[in-house]
PDB file of N, CA and C in Angstrom:
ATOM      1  N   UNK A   1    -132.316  65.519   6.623  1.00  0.00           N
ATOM      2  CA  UNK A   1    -130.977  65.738   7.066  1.00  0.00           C
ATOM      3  C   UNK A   1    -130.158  64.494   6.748  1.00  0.00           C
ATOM      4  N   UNK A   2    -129.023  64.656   6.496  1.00  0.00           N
ATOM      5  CA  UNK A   2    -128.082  63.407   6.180  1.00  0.00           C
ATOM      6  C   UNK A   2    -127.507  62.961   7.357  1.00  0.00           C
ATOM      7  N   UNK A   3    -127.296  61.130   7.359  1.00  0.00           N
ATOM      8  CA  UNK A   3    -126.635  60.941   8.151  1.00  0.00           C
ATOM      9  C   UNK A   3    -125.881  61.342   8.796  1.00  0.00           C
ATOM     10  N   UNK A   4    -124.786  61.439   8.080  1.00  0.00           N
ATOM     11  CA  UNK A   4    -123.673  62.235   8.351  1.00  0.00           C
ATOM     12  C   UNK A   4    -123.676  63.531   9.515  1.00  0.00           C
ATOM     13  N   UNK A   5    -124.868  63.792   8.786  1.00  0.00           N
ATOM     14  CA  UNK A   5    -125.094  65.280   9.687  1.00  0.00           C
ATOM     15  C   UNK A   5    -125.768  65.310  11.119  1.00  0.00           C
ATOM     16  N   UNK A   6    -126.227  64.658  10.876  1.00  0.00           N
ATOM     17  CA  UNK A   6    -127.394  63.906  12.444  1.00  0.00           C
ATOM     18  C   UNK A   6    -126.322  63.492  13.128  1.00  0.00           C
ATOM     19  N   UNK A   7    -125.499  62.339  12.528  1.00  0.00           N
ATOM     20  CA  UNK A   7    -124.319  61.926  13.634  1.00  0.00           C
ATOM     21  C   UNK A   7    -123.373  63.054  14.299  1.00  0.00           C
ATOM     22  N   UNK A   8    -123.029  63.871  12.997  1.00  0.00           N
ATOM     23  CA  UNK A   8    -121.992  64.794  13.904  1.00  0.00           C
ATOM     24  C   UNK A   8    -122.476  65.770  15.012  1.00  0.00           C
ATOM     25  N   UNK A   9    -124.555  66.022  14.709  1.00  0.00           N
ATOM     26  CA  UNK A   9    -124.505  66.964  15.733  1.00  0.00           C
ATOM     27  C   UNK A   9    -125.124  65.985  17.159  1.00  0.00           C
ATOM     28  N   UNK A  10    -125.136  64.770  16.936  1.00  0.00           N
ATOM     29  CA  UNK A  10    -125.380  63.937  17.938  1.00  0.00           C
ATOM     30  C   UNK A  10    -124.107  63.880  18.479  1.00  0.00           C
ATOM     31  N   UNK A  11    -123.121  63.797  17.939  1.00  0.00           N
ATOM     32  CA  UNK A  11    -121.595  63.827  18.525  1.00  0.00           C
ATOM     33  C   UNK A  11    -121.318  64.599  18.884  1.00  0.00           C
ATOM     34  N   UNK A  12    -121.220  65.827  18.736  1.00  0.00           N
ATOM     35  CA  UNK A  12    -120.893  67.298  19.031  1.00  0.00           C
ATOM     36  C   UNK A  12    -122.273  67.337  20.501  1.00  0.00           C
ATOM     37  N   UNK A  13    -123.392  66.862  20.404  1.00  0.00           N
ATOM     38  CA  UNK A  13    -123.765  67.378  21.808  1.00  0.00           C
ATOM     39  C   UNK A  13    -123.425  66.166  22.864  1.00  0.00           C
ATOM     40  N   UNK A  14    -123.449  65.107  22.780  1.00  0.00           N
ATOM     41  CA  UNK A  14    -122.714  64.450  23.791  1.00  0.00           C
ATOM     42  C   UNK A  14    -121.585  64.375  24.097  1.00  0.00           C
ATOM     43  N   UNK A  15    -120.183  65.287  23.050  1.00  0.00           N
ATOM     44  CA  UNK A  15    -118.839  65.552  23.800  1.00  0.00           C
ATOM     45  C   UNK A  15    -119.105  67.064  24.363  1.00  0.00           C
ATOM     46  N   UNK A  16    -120.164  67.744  24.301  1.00  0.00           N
ATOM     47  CA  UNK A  16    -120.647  69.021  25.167  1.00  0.00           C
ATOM     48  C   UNK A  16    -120.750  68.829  26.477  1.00  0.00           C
ATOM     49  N   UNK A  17    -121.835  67.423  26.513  1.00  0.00           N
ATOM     50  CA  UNK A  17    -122.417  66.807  27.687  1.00  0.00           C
ATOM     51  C   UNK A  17    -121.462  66.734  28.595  1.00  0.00           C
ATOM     52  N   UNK A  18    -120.594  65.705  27.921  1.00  0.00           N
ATOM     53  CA  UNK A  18    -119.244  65.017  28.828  1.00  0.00           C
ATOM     54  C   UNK A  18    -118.294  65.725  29.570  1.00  0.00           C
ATOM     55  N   UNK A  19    -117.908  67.081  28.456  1.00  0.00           N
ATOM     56  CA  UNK A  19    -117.175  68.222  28.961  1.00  0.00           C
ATOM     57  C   UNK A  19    -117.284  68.853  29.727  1.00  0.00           C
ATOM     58  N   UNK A  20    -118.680  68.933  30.206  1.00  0.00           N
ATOM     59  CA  UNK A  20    -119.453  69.875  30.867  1.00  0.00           C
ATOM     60  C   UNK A  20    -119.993  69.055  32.561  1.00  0.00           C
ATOM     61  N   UNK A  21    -119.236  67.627  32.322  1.00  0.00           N
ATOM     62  CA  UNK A  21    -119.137  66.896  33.856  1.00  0.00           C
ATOM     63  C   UNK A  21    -117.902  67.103  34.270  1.00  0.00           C
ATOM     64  N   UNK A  22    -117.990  66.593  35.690  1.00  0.00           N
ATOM     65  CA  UNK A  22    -116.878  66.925  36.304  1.00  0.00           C
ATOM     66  C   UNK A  22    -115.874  65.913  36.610  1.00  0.00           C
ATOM     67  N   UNK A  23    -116.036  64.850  35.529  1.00  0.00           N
ATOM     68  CA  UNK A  23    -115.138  63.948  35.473  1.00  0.00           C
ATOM     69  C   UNK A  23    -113.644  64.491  34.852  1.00  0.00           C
ATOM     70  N   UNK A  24    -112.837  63.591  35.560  1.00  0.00           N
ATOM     71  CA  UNK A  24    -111.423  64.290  35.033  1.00  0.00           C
ATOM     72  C   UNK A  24    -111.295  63.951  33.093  1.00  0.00           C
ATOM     73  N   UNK A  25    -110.060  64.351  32.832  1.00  0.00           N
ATOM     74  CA  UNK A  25    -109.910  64.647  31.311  1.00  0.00           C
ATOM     75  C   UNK A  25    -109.742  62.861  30.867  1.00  0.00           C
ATOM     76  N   UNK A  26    -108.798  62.343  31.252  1.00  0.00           N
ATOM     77  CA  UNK A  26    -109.098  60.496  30.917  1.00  0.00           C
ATOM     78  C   UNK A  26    -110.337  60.089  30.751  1.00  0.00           C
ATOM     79  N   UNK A  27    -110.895  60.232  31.177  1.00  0.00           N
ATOM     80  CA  UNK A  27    -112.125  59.741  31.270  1.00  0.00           C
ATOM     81  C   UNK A  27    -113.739  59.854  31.029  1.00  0.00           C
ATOM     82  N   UNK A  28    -113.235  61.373  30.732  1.00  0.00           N
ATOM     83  CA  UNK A  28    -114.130  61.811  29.845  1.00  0.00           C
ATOM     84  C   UNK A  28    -113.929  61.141  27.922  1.00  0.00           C
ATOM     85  N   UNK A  29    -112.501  61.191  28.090  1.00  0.00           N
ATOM     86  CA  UNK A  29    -111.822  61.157  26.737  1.00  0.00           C
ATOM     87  C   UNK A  29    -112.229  59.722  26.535  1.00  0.00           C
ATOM     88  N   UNK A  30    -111.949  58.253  27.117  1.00  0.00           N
ATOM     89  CA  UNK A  30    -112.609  57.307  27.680  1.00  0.00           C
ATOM     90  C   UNK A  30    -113.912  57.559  27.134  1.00  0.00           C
ATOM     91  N   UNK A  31    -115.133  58.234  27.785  1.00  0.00           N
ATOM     92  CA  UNK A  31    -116.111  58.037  27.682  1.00  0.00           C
ATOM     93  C   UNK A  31    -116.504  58.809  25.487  1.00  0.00           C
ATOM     94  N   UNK A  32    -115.967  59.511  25.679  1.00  0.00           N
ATOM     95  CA  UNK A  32    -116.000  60.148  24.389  1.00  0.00           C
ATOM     96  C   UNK A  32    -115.741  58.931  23.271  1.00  0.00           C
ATOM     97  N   UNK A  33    -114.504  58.240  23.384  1.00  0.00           N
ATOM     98  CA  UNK A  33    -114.160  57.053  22.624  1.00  0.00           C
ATOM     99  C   UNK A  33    -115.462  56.023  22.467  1.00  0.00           C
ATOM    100  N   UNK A  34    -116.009  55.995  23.941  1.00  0.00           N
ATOM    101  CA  UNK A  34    -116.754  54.325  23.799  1.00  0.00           C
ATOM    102  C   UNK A  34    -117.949  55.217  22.795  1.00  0.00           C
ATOM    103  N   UNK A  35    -118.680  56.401  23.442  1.00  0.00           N
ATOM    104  CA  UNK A  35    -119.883  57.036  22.319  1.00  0.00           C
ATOM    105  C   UNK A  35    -119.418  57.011  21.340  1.00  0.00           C
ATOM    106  N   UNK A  36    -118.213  57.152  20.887  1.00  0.00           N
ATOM    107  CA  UNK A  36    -118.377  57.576  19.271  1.00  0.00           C
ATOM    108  C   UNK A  36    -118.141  56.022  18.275  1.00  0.00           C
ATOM    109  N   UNK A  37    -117.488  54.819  19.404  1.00  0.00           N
ATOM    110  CA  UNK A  37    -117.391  53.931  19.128  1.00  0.00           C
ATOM    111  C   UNK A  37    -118.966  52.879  18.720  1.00  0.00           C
ATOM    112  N   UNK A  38    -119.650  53.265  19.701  1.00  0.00           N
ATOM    113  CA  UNK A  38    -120.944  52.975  19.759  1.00  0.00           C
ATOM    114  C   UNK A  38    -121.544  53.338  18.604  1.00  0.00           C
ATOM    115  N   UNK A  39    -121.766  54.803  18.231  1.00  0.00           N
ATOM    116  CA  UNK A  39    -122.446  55.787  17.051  1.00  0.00           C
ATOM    117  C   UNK A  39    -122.010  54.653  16.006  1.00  0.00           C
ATOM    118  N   UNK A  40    -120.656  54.998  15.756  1.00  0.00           N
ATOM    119  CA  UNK A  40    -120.183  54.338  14.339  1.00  0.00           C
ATOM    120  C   UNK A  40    -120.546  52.600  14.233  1.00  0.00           C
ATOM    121  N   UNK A  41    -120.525  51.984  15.151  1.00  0.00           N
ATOM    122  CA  UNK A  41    -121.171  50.315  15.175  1.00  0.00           C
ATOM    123  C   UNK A  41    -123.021  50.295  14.565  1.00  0.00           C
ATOM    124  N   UNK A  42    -123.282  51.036  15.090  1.00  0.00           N
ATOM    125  CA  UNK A  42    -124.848  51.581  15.199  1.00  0.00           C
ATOM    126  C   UNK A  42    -124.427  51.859  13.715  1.00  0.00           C
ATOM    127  N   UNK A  43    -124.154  53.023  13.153  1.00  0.00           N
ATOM    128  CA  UNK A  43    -124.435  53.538  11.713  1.00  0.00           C
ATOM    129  C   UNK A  43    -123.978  52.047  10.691  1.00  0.00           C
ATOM    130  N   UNK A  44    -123.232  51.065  11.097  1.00  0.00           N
ATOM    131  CA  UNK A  44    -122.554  49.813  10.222  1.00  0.00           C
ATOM    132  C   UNK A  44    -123.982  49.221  10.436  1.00  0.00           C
ATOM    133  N   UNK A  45    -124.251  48.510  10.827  1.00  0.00           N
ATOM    134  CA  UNK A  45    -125.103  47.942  11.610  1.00  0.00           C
ATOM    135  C   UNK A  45    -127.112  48.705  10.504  1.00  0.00           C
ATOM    136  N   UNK A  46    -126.801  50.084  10.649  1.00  0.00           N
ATOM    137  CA  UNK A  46    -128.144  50.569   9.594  1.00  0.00           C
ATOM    138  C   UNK A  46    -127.469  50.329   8.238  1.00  0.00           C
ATOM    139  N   UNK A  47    -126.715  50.707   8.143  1.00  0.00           N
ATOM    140  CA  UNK A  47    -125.807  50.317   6.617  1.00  0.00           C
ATOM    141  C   UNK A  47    -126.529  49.072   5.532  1.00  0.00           C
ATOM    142  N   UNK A  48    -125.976  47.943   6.685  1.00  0.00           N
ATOM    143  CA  UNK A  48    -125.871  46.935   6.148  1.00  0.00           C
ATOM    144  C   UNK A  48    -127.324  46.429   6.025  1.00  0.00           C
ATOM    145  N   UNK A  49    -127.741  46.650   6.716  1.00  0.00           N
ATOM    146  CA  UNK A  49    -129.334  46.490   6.870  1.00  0.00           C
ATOM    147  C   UNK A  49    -130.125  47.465   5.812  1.00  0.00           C
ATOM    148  N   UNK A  50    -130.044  48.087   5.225  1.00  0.00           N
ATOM    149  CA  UNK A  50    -130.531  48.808   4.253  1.00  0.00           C
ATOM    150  C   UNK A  50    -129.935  48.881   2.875  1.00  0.00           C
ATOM    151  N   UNK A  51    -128.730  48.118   2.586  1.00  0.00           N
ATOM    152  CA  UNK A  51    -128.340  47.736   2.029  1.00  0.00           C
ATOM    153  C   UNK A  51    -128.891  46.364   1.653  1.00  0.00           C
ATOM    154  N   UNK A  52    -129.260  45.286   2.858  1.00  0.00           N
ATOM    155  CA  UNK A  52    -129.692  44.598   2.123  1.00  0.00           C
ATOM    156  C   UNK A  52    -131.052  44.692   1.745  1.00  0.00           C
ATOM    157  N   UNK A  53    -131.693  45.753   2.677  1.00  0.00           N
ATOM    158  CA  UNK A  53    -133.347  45.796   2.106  1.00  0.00           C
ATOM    159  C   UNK A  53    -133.655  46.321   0.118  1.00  0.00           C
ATOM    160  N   UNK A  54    -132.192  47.160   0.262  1.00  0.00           N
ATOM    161  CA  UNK A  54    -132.509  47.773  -1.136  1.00  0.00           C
ATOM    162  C   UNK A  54    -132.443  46.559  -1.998  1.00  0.00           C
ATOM    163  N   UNK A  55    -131.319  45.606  -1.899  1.00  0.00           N
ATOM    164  CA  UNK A  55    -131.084  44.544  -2.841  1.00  0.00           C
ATOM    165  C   UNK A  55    -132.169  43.473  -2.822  1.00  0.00           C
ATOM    166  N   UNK A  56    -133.091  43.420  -1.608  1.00  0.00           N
ATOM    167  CA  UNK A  56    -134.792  42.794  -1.815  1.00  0.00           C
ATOM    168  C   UNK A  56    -135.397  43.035  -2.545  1.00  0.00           C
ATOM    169  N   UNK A  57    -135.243  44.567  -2.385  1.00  0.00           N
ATOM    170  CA  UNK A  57    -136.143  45.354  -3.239  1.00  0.00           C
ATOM    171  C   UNK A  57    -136.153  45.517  -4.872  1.00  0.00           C
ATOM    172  N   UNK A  58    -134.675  45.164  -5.104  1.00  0.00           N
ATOM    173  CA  UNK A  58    -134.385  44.966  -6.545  1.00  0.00           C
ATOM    174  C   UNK A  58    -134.467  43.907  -7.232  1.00  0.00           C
ATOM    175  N   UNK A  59    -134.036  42.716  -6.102  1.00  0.00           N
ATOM    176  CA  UNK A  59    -134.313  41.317  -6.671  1.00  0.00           C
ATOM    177  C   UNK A  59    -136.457  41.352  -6.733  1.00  0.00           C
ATOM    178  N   UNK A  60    -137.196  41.822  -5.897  1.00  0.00           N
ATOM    179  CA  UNK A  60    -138.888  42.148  -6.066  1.00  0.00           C
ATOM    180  C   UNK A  60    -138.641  42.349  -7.663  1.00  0.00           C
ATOM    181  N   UNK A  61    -138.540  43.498  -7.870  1.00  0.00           N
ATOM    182  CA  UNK A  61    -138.400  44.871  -9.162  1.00  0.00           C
ATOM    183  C   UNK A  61    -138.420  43.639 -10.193  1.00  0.00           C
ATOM    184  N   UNK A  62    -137.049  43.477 -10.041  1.00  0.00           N
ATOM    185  CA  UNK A  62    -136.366  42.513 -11.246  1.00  0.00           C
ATOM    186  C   UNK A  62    -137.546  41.027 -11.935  1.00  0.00           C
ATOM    187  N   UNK A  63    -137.922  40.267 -10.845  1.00  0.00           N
ATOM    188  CA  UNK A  63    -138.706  39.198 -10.687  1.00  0.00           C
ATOM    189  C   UNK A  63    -140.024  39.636 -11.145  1.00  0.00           C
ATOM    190  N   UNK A  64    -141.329  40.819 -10.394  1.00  0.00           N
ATOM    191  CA  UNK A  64    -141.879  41.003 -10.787  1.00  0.00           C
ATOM    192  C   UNK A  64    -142.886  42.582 -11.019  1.00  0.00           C
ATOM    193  N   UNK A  65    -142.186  43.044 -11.688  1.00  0.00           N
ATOM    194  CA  UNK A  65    -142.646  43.984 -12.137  1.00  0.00           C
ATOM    195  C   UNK A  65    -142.254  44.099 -13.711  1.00  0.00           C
ATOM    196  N   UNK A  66    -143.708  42.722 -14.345  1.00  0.00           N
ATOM    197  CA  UNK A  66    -143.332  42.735 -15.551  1.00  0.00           C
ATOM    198  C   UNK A  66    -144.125  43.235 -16.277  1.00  0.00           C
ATOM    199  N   UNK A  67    -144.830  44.496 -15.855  1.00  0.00           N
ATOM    200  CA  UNK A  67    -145.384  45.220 -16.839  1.00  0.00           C
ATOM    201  C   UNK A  67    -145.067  46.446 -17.223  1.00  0.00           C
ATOM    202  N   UNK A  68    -143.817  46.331 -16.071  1.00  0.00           N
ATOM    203  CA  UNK A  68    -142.957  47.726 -16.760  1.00  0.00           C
ATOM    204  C   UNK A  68    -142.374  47.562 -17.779  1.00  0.00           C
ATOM    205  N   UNK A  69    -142.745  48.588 -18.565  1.00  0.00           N
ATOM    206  CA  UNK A  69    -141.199  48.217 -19.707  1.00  0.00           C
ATOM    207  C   UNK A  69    -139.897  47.886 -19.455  1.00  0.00           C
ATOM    208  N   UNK A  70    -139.033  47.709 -20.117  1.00  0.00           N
ATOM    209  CA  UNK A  70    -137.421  47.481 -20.337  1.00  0.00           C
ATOM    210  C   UNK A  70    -136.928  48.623 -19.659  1.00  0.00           C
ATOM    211  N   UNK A  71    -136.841  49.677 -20.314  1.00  0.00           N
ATOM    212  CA  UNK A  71    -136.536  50.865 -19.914  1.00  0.00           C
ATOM    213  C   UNK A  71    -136.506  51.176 -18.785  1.00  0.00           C
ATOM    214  N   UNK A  72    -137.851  51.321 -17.683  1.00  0.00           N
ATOM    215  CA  UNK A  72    -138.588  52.055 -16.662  1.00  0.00           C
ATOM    216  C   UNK A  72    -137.700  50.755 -15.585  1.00  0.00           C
ATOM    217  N   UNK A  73    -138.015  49.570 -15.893  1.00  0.00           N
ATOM    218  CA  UNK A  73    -137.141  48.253 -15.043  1.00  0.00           C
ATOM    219  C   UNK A  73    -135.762  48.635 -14.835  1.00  0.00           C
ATOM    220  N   UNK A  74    -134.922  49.047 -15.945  1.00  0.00           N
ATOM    221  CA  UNK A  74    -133.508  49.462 -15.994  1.00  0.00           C
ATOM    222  C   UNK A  74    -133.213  50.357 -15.294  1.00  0.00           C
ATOM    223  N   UNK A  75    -133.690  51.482 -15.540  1.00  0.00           N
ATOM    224  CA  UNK A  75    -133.584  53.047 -14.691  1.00  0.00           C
ATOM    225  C   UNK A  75    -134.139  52.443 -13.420  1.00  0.00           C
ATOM    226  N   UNK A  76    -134.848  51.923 -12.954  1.00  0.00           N
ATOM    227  CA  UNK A  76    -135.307  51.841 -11.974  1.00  0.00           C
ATOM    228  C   UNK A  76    -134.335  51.072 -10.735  1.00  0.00           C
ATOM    229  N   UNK A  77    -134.152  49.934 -11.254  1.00  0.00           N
ATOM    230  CA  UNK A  77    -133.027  49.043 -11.081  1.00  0.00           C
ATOM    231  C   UNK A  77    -131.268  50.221 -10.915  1.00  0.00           C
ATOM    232  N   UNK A  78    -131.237  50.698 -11.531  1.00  0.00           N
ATOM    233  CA  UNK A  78    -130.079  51.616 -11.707  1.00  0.00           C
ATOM    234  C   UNK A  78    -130.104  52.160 -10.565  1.00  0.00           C
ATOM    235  N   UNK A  79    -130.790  53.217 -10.003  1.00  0.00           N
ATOM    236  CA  UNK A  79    -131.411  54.113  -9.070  1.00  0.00           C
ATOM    237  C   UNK A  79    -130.869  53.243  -7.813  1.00  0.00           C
ATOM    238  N   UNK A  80    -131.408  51.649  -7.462  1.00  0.00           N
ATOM    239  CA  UNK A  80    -130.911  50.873  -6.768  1.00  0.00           C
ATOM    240  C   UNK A  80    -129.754  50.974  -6.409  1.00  0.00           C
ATOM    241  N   UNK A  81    -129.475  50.358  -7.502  1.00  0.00           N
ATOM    242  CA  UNK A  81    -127.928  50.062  -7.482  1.00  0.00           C
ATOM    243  C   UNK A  81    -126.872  51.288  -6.890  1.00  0.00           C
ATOM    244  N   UNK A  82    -127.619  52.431  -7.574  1.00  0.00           N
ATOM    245  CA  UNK A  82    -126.864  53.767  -7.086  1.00  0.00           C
ATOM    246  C   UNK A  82    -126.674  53.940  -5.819  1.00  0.00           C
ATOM    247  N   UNK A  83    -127.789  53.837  -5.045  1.00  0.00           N
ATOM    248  CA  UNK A  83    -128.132  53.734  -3.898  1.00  0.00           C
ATOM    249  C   UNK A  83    -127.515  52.955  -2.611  1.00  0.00           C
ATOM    250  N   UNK A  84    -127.540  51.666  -3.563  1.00  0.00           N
ATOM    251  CA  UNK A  84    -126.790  50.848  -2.578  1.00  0.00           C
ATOM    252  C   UNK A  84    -125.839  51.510  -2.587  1.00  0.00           C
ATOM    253  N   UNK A  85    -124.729  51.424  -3.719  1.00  0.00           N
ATOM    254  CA  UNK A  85    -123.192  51.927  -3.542  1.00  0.00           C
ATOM    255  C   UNK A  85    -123.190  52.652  -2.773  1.00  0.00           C
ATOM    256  N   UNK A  86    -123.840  53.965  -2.393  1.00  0.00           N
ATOM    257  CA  UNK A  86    -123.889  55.095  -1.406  1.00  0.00           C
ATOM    258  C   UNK A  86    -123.983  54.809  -0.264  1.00  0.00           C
ATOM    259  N   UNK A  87    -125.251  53.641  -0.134  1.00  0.00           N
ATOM    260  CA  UNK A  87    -125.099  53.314   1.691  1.00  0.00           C
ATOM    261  C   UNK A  87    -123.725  52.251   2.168  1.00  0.00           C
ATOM    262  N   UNK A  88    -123.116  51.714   1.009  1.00  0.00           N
ATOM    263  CA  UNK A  88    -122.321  51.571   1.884  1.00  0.00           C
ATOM    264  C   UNK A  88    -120.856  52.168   1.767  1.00  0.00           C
ATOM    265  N   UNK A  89    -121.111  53.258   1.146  1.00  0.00           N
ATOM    266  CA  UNK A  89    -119.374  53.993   0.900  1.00  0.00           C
ATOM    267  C   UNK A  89    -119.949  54.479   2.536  1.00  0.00           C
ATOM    268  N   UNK A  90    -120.907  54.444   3.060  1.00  0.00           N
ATOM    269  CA  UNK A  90    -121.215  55.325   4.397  1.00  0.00           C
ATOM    270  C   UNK A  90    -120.741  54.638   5.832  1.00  0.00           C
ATOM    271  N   UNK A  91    -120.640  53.419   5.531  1.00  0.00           N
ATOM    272  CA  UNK A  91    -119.902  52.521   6.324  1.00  0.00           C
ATOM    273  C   UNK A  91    -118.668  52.907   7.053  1.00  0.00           C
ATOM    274  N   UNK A  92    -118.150  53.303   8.676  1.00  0.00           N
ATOM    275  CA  UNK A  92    -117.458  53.145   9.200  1.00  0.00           C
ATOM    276  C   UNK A  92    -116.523  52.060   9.287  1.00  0.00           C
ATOM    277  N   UNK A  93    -115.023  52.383   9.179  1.00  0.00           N
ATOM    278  CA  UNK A  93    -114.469  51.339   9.218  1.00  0.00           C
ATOM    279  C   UNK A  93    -114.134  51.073  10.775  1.00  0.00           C
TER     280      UNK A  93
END
């Protein structure tokens, strides 16, 4: 499942939760803000952290894995790189 998707139905059942107390509407709305504020710190926070594991992982690759060919190093390396870009277009601002 994609991030993305995990978060929204993690979001969608804890503004169920909230709705479904008998706290007035402020404050639910309040509480809705700080969770989703939380979620999105949390998802920056895996981002960046897997972002930098991938770029370990490429500077490893790069350094030593010299019995791969040229080729198999490049594509491989590429794949990285792809990767990274993706985790962090995923970044909450």
């Amino acid at each position: 499942m994609k991030p993305k998707t995990i978060l929204a139905l993690v979001a969608a059942g804890a503004a169920v939760a909230l709705l479904m107390n008998t706290k007035k509407g402020r404050q639910v709305t309040n509480d809705l803000l700080d969770c989703a504020g939380d979620m999105g710190g949390n998802l920056n926070k895996f981002s960046a952290k897997a972002g930098d594991q991938l770029s370990d992982l490429g500077d490893y690759i790069s350094r030593e894995a010299v019995s791969f060919g040229d080729d198999a190093r490049r594509r491989i390396l590429n794949i990285l790189s792809d990767t990274m870009d993706r985790v962090k277009n995923t970044k909450l601002s």
